[in-house]
Protein backbone atom coordinates (compact mmCIF):
# COMPACT_ATOMS: atom_id res chain seq x y z
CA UNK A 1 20.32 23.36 -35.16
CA UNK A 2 21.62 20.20 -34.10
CA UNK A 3 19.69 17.07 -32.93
CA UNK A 4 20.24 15.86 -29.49
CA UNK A 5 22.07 12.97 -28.83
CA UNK A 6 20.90 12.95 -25.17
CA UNK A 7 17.88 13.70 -23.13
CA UNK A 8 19.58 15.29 -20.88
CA UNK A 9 20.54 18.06 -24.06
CA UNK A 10 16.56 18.86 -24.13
CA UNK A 11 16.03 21.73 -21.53
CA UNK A 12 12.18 20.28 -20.76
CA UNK A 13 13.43 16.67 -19.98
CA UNK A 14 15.83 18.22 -17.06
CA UNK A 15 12.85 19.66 -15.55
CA UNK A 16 10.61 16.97 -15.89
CA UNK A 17 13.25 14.92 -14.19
CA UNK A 18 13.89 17.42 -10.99
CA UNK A 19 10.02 16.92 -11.07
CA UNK A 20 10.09 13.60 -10.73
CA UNK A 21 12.61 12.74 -8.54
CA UNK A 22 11.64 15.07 -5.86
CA UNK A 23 7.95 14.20 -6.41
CA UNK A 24 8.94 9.84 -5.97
CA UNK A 25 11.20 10.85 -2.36
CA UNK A 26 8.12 12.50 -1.56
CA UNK A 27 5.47 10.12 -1.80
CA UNK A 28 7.82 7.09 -0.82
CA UNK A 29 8.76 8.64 2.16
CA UNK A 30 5.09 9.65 3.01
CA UNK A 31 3.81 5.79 1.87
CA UNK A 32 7.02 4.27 4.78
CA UNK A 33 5.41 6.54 7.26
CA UNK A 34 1.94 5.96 6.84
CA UNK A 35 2.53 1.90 6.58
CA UNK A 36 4.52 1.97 9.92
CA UNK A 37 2.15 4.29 11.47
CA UNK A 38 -1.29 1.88 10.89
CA UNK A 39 0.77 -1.12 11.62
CA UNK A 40 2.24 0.65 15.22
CA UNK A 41 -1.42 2.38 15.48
CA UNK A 42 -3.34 -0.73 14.78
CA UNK A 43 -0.69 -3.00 17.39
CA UNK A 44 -0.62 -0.25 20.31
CA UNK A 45 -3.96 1.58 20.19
CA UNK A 46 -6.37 -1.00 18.81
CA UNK A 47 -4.21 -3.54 20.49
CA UNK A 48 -4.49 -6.23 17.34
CA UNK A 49 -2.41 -9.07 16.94
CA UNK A 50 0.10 -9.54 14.42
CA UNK A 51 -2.45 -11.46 11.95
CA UNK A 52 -5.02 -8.69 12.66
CA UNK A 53 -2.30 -5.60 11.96
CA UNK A 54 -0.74 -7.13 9.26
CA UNK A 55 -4.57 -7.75 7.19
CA UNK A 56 -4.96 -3.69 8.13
CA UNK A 57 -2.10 -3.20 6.01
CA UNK A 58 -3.78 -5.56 3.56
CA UNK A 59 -6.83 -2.81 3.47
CA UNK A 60 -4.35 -0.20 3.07
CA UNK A 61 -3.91 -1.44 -0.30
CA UNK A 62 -7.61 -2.06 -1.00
CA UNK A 63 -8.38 1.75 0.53
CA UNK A 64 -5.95 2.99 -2.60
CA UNK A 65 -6.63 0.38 -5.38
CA UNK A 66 -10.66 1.18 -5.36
CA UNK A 67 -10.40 4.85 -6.44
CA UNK A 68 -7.59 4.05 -8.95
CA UNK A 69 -9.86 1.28 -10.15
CA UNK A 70 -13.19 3.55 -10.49
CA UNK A 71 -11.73 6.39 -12.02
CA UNK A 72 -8.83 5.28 -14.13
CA UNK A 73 -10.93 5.74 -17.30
CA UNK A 74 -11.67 9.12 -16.71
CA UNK A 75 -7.82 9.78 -15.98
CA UNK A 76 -6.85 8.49 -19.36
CA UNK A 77 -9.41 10.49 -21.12
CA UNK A 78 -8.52 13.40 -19.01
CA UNK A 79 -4.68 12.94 -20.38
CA UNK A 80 -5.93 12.68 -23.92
CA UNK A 81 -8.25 16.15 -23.94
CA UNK A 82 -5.87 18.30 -21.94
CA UNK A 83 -2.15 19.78 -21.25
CA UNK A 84 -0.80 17.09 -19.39
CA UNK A 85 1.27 19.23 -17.19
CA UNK A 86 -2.12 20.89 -15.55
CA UNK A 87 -3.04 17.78 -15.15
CA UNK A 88 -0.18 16.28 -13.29
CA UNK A 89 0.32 19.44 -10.97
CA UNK A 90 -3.16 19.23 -10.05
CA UNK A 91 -2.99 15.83 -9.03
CA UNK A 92 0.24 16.57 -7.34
CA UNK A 93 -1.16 19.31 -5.16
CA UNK A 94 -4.08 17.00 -3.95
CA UNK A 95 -1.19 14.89 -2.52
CA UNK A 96 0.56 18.47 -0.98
CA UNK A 97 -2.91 18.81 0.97
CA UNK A 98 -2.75 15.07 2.19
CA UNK A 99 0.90 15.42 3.46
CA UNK A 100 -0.20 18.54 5.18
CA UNK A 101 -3.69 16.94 6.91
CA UNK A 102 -0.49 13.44 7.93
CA UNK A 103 1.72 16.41 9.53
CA UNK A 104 -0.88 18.62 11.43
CA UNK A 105 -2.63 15.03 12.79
CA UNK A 106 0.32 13.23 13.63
CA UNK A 107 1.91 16.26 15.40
CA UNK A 108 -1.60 17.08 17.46
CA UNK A 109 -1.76 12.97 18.10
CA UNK A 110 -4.59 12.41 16.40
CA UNK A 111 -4.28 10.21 14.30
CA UNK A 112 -6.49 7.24 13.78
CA UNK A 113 -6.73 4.39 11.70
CA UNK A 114 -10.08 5.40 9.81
CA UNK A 115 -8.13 8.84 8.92
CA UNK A 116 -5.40 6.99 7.27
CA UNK A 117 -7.49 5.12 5.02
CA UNK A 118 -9.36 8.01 4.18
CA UNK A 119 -6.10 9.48 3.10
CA UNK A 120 -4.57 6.59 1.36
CA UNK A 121 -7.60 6.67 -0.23
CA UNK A 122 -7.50 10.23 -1.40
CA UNK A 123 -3.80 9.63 -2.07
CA UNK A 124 -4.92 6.41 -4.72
CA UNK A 125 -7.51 8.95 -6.60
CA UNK A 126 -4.69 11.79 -6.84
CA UNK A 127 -2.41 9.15 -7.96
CA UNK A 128 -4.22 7.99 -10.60
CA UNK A 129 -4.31 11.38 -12.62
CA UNK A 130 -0.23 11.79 -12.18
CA UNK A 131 0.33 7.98 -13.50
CA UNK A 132 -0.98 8.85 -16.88
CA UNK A 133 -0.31 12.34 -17.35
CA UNK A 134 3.42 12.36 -16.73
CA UNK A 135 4.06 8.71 -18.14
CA UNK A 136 2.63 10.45 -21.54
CA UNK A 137 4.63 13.71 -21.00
CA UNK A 138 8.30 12.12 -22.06
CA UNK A 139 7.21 11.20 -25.44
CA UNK A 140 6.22 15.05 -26.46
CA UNK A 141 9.41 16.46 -25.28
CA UNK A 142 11.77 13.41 -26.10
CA UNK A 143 12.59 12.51 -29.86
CA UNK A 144 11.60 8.55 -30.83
CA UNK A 145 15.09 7.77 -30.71
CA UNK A 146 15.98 8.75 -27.56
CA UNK A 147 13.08 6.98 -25.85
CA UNK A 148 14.83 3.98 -24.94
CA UNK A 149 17.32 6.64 -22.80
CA UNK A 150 14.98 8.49 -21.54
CA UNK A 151 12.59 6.04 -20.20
CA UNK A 152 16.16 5.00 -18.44
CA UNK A 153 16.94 8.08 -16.89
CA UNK A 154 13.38 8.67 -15.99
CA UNK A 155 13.53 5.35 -14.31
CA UNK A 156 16.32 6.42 -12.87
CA UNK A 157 15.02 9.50 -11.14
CA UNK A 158 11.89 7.49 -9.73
CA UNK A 159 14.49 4.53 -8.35
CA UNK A 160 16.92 6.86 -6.75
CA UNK A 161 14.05 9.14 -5.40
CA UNK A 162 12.91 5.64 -3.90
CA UNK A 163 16.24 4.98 -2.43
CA UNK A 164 16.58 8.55 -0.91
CA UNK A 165 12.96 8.62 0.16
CA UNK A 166 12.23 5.91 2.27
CA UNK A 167 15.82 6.52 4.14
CA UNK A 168 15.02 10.03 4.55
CA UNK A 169 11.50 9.05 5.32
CA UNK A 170 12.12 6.42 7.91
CA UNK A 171 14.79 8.76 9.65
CA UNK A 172 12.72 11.72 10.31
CA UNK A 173 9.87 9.38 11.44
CA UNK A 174 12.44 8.32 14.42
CA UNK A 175 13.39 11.90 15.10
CA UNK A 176 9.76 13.57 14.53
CA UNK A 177 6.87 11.79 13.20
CA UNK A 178 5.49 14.63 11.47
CA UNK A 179 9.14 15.67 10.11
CA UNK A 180 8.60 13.08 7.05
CA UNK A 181 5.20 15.14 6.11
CA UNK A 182 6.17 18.35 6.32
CA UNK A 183 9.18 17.43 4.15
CA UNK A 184 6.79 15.61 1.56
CA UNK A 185 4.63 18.36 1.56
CA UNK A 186 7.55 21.06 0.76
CA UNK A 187 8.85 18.46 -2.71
CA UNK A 188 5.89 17.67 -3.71
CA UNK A 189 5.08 22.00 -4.06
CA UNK A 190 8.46 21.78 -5.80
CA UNK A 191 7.59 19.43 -8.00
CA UNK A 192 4.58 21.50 -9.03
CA UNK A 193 6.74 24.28 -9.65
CA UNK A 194 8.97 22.62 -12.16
CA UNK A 195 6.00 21.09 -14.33
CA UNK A 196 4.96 24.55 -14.33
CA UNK A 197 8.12 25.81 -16.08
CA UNK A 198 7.86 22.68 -18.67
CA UNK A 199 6.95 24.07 -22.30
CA UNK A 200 2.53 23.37 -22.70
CA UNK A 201 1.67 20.04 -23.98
CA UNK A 202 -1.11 20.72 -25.88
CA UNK A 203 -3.31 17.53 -26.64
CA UNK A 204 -3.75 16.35 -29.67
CA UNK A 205 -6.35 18.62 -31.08
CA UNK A 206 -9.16 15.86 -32.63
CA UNK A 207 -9.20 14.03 -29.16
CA UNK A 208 -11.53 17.13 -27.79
CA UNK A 209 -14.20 16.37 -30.50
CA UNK A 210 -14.84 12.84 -29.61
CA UNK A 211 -17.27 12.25 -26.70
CA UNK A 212 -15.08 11.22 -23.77
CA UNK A 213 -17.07 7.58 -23.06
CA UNK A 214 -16.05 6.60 -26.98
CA UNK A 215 -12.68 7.30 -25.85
CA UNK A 216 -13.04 5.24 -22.81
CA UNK A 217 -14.27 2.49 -25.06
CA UNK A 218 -11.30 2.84 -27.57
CA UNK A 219 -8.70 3.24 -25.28
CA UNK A 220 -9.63 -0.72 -23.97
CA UNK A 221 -10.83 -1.48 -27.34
CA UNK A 222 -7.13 -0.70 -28.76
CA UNK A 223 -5.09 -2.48 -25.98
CA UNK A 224 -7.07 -5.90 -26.02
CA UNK A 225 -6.60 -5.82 -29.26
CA UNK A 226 -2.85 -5.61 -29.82
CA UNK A 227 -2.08 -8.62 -28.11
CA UNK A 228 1.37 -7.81 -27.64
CA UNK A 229 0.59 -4.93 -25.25
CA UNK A 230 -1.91 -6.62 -23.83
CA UNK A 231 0.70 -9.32 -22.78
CA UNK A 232 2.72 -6.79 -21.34
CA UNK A 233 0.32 -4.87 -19.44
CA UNK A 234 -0.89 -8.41 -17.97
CA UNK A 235 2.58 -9.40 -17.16
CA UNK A 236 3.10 -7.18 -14.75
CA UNK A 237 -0.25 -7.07 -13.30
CA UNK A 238 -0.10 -10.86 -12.05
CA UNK A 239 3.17 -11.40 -11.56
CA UNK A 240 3.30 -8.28 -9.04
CA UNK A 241 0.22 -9.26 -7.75
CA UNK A 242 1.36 -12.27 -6.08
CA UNK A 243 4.95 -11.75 -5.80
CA UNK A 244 4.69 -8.16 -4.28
CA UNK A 245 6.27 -8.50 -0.76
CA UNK A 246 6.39 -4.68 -0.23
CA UNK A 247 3.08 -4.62 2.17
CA UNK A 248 4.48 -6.66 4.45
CA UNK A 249 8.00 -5.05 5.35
CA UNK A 250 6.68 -3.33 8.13
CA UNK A 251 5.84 -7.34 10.13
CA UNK A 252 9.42 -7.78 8.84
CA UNK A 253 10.94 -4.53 10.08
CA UNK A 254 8.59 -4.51 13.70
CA UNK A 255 8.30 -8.16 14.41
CA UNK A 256 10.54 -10.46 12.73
CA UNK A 257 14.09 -8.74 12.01
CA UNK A 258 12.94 -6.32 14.61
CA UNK A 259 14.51 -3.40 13.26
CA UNK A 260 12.15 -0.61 13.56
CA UNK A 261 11.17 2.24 11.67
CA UNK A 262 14.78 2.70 10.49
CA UNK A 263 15.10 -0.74 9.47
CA UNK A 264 12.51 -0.14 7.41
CA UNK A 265 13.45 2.87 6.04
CA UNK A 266 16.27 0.84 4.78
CA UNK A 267 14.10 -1.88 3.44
CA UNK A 268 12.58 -0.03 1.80
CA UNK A 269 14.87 1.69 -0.02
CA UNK A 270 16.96 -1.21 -0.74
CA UNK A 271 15.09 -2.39 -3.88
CA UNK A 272 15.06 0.86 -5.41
CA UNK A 273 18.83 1.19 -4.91
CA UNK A 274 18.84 -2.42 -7.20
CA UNK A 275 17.03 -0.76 -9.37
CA UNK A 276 18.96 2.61 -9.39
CA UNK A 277 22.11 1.01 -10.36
CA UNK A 278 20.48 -0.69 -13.15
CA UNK A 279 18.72 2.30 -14.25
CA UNK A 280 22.44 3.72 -14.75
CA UNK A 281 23.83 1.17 -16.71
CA UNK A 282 20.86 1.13 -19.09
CA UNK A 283 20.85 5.21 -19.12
CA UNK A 284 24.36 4.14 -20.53
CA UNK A 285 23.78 1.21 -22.09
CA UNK A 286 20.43 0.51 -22.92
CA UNK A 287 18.92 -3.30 -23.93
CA UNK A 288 18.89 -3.40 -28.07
CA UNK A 289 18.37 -7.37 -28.39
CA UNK A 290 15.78 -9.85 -27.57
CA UNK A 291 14.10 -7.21 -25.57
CA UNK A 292 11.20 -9.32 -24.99
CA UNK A 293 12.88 -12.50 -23.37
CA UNK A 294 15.09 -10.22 -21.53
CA UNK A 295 11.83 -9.17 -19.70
CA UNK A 296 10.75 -12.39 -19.34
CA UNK A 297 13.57 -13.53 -17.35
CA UNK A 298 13.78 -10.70 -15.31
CA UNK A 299 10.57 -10.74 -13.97
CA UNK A 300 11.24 -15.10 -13.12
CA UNK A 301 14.17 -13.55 -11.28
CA UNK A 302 11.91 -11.21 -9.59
CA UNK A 303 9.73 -13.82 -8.12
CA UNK A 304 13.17 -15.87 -7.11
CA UNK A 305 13.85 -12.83 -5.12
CA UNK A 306 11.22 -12.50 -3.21
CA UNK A 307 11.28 -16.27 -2.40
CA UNK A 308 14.96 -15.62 -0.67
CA UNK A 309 13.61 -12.59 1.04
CA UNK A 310 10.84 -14.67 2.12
CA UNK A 311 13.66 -17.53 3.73
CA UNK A 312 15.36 -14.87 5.42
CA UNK A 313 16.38 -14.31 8.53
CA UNK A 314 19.55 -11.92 9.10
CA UNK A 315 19.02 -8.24 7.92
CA UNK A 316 21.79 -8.01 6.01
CA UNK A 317 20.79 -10.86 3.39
CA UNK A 318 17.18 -9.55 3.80
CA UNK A 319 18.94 -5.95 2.61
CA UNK A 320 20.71 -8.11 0.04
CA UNK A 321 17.67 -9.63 -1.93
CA UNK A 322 15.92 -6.93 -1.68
CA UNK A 323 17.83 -5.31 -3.59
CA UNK A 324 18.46 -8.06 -6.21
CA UNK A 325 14.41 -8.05 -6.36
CA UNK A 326 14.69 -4.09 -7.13
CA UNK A 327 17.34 -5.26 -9.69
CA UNK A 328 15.66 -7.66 -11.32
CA UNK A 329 12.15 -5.54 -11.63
CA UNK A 330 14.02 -2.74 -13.11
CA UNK A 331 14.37 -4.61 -16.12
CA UNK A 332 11.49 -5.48 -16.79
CA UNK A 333 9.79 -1.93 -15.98
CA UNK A 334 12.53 -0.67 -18.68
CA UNK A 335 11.79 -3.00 -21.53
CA UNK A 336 8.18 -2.95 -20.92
CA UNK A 337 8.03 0.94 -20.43
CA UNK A 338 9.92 1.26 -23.49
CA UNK A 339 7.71 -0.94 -25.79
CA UNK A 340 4.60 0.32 -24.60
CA UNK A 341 5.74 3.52 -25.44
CA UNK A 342 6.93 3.22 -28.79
CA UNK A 343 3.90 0.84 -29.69
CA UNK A 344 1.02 3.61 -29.00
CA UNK A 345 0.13 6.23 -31.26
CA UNK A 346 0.40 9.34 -29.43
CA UNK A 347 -3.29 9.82 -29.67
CA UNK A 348 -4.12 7.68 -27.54
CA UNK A 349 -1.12 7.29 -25.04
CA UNK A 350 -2.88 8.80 -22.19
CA UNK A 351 -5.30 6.60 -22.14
CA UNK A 352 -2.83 3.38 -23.09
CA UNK A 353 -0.89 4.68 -19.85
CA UNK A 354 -3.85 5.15 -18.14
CA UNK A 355 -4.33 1.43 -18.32
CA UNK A 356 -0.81 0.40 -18.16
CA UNK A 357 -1.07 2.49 -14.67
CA UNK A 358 -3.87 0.59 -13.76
CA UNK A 359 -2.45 -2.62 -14.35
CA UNK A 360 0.50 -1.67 -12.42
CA UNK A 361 -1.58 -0.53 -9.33
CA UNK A 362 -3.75 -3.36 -9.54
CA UNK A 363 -0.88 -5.49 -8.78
CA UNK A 364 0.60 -3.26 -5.84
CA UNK A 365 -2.38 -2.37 -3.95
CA UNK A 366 -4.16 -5.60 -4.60
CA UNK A 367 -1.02 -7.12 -4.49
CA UNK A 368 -0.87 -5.40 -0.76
CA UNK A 369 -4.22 -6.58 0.15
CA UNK A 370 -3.45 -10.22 -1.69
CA UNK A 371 -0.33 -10.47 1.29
CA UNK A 372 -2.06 -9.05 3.96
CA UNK A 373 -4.41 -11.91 3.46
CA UNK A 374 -2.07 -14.57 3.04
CA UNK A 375 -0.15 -13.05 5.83
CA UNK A 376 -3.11 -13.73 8.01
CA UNK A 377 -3.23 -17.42 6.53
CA UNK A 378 0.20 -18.16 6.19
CA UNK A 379 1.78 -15.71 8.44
CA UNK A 380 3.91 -13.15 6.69
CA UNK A 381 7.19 -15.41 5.78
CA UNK A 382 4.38 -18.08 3.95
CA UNK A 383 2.70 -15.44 2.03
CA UNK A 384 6.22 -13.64 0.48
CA UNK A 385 7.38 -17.19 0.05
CA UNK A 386 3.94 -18.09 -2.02
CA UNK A 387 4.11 -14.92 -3.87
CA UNK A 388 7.69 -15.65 -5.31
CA UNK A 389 6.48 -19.08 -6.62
CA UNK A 390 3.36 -17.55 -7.95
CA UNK A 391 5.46 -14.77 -9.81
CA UNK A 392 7.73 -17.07 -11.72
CA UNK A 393 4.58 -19.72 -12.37
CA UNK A 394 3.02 -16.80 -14.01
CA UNK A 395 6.26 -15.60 -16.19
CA UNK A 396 6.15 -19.28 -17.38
CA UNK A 397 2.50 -19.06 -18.44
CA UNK A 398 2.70 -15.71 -19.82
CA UNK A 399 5.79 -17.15 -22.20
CA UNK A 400 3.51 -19.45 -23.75
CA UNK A 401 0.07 -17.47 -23.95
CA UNK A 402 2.18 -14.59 -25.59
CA UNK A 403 4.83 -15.63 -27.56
CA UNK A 404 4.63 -12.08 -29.34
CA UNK A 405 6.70 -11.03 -26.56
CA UNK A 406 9.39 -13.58 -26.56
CA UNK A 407 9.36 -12.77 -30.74
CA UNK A 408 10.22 -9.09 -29.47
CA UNK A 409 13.65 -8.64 -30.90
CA UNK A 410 14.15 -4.60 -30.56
CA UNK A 411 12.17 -1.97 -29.48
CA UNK A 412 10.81 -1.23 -32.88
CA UNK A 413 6.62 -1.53 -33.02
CA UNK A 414 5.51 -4.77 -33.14
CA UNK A 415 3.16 -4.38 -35.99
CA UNK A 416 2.46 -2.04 -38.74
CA UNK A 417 1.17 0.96 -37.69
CA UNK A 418 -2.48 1.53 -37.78
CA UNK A 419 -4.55 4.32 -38.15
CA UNK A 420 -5.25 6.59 -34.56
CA UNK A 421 -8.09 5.81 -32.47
CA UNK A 422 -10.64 8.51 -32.30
C-alpha cells in the first residue's frame, strides 16, 4: 500500500480534525459568553466600576489557571497510562455538562457571579485532561514526516473554529443568551462522537508498570533538562503572560469602542482569522529553514501587536491588529508545536504536552488575571500597552538565554536521541 503524502489521506486524522474544530467553536463561543456575561453581571447587578469589573475578569483567569495548575501532573500521567481518546471524550463531556448548567441558568436568570467561577473553574480542570490527551493523539495516527502538515492543519481547525466561534458565539448571545450554550453543548457531544470513531490509542505498554509519581518526576525531570524545550515551553509562557490582551476585550468591546457583545464577538474572532490564514499557507507551505529564529521574531511581532491594539481607538484598526497579533502568534504556535513534537519520545509525550499545556495556560489565565490587575492600575489601554513591551523584552531575553533555539535550523531533533523515560 502506498504511503500518504497528506494527512488529510489518513482516515483517523479527518476525524480527529471534525473533532477539533467543532470542539474549539464550542468552547470559544462558550468562553465570549461567559466573559461578557461577568463583566455585564458584575457592572449591572453588583453595580462595580470599570476598575472593579475589569479585576473580576482578572479572577476569571485565576478561577481556571488553579485547577490546571494542581492537577496538570496527574493529566500527563493520565495521557501516558491510557487510550488517549477516553481520555479526551471524558474531559470533553465534563465541559457538555458545564454548557448545559450556562444554558438552564442563564435562561431561568440565575445566574451569578460566584456560579461562573465555579464553572470556569470546572471548565480549567476539564481542560486540562483534553490539552494533553489530544495534543499527543496526532503523533500516533500521523507518520513523522507529515508532522510538520499536520500540526498545520490541526492548527488550522482550532484557528478557524476560533474565528467561527466567537462570531457565532457573540451573535446568539444578542439574540438569546442561552442560544450560545445550548449550541456549545450540542458540538461539544459531537465532538465526543468523532473521537469515539478514531482507531484506540493504546499507551505505550511499559508506562503502566511505573508508579505514576516517578512519572510525574520524569516527565519535569526530562523537560528541564533538554534545554531546548525548555526554552520553548518558557517562551511562550512569559511572553503570553504579559502580552495577552484577550481578558480585557470585553472593557474594549463595552466601554471603550463601545461595541457590544457583537463587537466582541468580532474581536474576538479576529485574531484567530490571522491565524487561520496563516495556518493555510503553512498547511501548504510549511516553514523548513531557521525554524527557530522564525519563532523568535514572530512572537516580537506579537508583542508589537498588541502595543497597536493597545493605541487604538477606531474599531476597524482595533479589528486590524488583532488580527496581525493572531498572525503573528500562529507562527510561533506552529514552529514551536512542531519541535516539541518531534523532540519527545513518544513515551513520554503526554506528559511533555501536559507541561507544554501548562505553560501555555499559565500564560492565558494568569496572563488574564496579570491584565485584570494592571487594568485596575493602569486602566485597560496601559495594561495591553505594558504587555506588548513586556512580550518583545522577553523574546529579546529569551534569544540570548537560549541560543539553542536561534541554532534551530529544521525541524529535525535537536539532539541525539536518548533512551525513553520510564
Amino acid at each position: 500500500m502506498s504511503q500518504p503524502t497528506s494527512p488529510l489521506h489518513i482516515r483517523d486524522f479527518r476525524i480527529f480534525w471534525v473533532s477539533r474544530f467543532v470542539s474549539v467553536i464550542a468552547t470559544t463561543a462558550m468562553v465570549v459568553a461567559i466573559g461578557y456575561q461577568l463583566y455585564d453581571v458584575a457592572r449591572s447587578d453588583y453595580h462595580m466600576s470599570i476598575p472593579e469589573a475589569a479585576f473580576q475578569l482578572g479572577l476569571l483567569g485565576l478561577a481556571q489557571f488553579v485547577p490546571l495548575m494542581l492537577l496538570t501532573p496527574v493529566a500527563g500521567v493520565v495521557a501516558d497510562r491510557f487510550d488517549r481518546r477516553v481520555v479526551g471524550g471524558m474531559a470533553i463531556s465534563v465541559d457538555i455538562v458545564i454548557a448545559l448548567i450556562l444554558a438552564i441558568s442563564t435562561q431561568s436568570g440565575r445566574l451569578t457571579l460566584p456560579l461562573l467561577f465555579a464553572l470556569a473553574a470546572l471548565h480549567g480542570a476539564a481542560r486540562v485532561f483534553v490539552s494533553p490527551a489530544l495534543s499527543a493523539i496526532t503523533p500516533n495516527i500521523v507518520p513523522a514526516a507529515l508532522m510538520p502538515r499536520a500540526i498545520a492543519f490541526g492548527s488550522m481547525a482550532w484557528q478557524a473554529g476560533s474565528v467561527a466561534g466567537p462570531a457565532l458565539g457573540g451573535f446568539l448571545f444578542g439574540v438569546d443568551r442561552a442560544l450560545t450554550y445550548w449550541l456549545a453543548a450540542g458540538l461539544l457531544a459531537l465532538s465526543c462522537l468523532c473521537l469515539a470513531l478514531i482507531r484506540p490509542v493504546p499507551a505505550p505498554a511499559a508506562n503502566r508498570e511505573v508508579h505514576p509519581v516517578r512519572q510525574i518526576v520524569d516527565g519535569f525531570t526530562y523537560v528541564w533538562n533538554e534545554r531546548f524545550l525548555l526554552g520553548c515551553v518558557t517562551l511562550d509562557l512569559f511572553a503570553v503572560l504579559l502580552g495577552g490582551a484577550t481578558a480585557l476585550l470585553p472593557v474594549f468591546a463595552r466601554d471603550i469602542l463601545h461595541v457590544g457583545p457583537e463587537g466582541l464577538g468580532q474581536m474576538r474572532a479576529a485574531p484567530a482569522l490571522g491565524a487561520a490564514a496563516v495556518a493555510l499557507w503553512l498547511s501548504w507551505k510549511p516553514i523548513e529553514r531557521n525554524v527557530g529564529a522564525k519563532m523568535l521574531w514572530a512572537v516580537a511581532a506579537y508583542g508589537a501587536a498588541t502595543l497597536a491594539f493597545g493605541c487604538s481607538r477606531w474599531f476597524p484598526l482595533s479589528l486590524l491588529f488583532l488580527a496581525a497579533l493572531g498572525a503573528a502568534d500562529m507562527v510561533s504556535v506552529f514552529v514551536r508545536s512542531s519541535l516539541v513534537q518531534l523532540n519527545t519520545p513518544d513515551d513520554v509525550r503526554g506528559r511533555v504536552s501536559a507541561i507544554s499545556g501548562l505553560a501555555i495556560s499559565a500564560s492565558n489565565e494568569l496572563g488574564e488575571m496579570q491584565s485584570g490587575l494592571a487594568a485596575a492600575l493602569l486602566g485597560a489601554t496601559g495594561a495591553v500597552v505594558f504587555g506588548g513591551v513586556g512580550a518583545i523584552v522577553i523574546t529579546v531575553l529569551w534569544a540570548r538565554l537560549f541560543p539553542e533555539l536561534i541554532r534551530a535550523r529544521t525541524f529535525a531533533p535537536q539532539y541525539r536521541q536518548r533512551e525513553p523515560v520510564s
